[in-house]
Protein backbone atom coordinates (compact mmCIF):
# COMPACT_ATOMS: atom_id res chain seq x y z
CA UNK A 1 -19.53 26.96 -56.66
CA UNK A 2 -22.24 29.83 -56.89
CA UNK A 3 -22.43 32.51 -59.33
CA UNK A 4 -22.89 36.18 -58.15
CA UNK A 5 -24.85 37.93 -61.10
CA UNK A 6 -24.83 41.76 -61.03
CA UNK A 7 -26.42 43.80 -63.45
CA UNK A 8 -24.76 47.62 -63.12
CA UNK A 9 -26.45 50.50 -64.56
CA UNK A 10 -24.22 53.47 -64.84
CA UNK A 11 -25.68 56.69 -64.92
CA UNK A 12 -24.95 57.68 -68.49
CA UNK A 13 -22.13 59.79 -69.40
CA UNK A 14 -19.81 58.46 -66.40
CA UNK A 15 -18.81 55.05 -68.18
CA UNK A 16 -15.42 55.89 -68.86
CA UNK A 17 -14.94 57.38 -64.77
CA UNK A 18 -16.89 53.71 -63.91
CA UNK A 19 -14.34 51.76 -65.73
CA UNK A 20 -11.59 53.44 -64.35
CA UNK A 21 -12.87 52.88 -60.83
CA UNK A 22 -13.61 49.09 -61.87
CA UNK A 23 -9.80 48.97 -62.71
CA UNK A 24 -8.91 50.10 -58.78
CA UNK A 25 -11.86 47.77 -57.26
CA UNK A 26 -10.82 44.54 -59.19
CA UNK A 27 -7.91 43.31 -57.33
CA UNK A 28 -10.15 44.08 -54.04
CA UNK A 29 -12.57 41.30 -55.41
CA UNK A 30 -10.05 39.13 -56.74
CA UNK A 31 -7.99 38.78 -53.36
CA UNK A 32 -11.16 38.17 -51.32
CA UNK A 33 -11.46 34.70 -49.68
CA UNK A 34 -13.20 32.74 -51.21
CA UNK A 35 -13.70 34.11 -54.68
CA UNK A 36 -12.84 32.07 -57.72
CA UNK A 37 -13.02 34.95 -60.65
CA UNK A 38 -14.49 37.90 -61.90
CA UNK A 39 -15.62 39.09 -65.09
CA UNK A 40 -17.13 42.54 -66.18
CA UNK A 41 -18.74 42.97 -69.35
CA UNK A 42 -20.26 45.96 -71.06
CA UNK A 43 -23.66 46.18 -72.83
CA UNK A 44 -23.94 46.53 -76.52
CA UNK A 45 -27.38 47.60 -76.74
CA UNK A 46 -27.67 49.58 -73.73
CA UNK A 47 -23.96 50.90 -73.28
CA UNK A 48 -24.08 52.18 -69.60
CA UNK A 49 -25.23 48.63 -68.64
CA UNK A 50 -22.76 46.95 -67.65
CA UNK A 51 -22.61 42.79 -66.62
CA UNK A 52 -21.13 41.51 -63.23
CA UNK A 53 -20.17 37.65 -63.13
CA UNK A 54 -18.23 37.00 -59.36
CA UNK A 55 -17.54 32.80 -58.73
CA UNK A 56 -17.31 32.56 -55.31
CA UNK A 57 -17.00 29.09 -53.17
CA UNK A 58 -20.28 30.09 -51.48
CA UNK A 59 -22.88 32.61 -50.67
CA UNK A 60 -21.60 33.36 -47.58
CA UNK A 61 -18.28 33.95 -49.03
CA UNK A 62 -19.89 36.83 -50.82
CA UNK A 63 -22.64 38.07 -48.64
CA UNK A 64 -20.38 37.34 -45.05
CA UNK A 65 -16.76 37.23 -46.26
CA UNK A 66 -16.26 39.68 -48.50
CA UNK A 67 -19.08 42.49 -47.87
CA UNK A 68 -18.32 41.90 -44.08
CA UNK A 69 -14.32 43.29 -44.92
CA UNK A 70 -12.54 46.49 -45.06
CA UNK A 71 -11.43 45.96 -48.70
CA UNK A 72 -16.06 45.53 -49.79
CA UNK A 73 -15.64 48.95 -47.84
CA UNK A 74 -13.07 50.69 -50.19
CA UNK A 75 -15.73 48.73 -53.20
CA UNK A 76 -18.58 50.41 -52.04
CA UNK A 77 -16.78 53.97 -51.96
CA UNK A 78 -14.99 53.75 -55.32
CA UNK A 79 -18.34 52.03 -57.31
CA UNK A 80 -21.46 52.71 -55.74
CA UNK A 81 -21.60 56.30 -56.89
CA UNK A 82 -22.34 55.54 -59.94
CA UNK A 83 -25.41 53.38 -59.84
CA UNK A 84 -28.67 54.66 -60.69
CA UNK A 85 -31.32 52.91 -59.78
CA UNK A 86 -29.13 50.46 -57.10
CA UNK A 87 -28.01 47.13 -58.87
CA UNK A 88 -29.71 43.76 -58.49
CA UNK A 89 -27.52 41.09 -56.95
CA UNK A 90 -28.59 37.21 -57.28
CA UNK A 91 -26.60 33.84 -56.82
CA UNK A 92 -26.83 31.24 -58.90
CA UNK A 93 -25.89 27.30 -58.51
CA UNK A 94 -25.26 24.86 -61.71
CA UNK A 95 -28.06 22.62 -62.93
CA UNK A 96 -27.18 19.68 -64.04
């Protein structure tokens, strides 16, 4: 399993307009092949900062599967508006 980590800056003021757009987007990331779960979590410190946490089966269920689809199309258009500057994306595997 790898771990897609995502920090999200929202340009400040449209948090509320981001979460509602998160709400529409989910199930588009949740249905994707390949995915295992998602998880969005808000900053306490720096409140238009918000956390991204995707499991996905591989990278290239992320980076070929699901960006390579019509629904990471309908993503981009409801989310990527409201980035400022664009968001990092890493993957991560388990140590053990």
């Amino acid at each position: 399993m790898i771990l897609e980590h995502a920090l999200l800056p929202v340009r400040p003021g449209l948090e509320a307009d981001f979460e509602a757009a998160f709400a529409q987007a989910r199930p588009l990331i949740e249905a994707a092949g390949g995915g295992r779960g998602v998880a969005l979590r808000r900053s306490i410190e720096t409140p238009n900062e918000y956390l991204l946490l995707v499991e996905w089966d591989s990278v290239a269920a992320h980076t070929e599967g699901f960006r390579g689809s019509a629904a990471y199309d309908r993503w981009r258009h409801l989310l990527h508006r409201f980035y400022e500057p664009f968001p990092v994306v890493e993957h991560f595997t388990e140590v053990r």
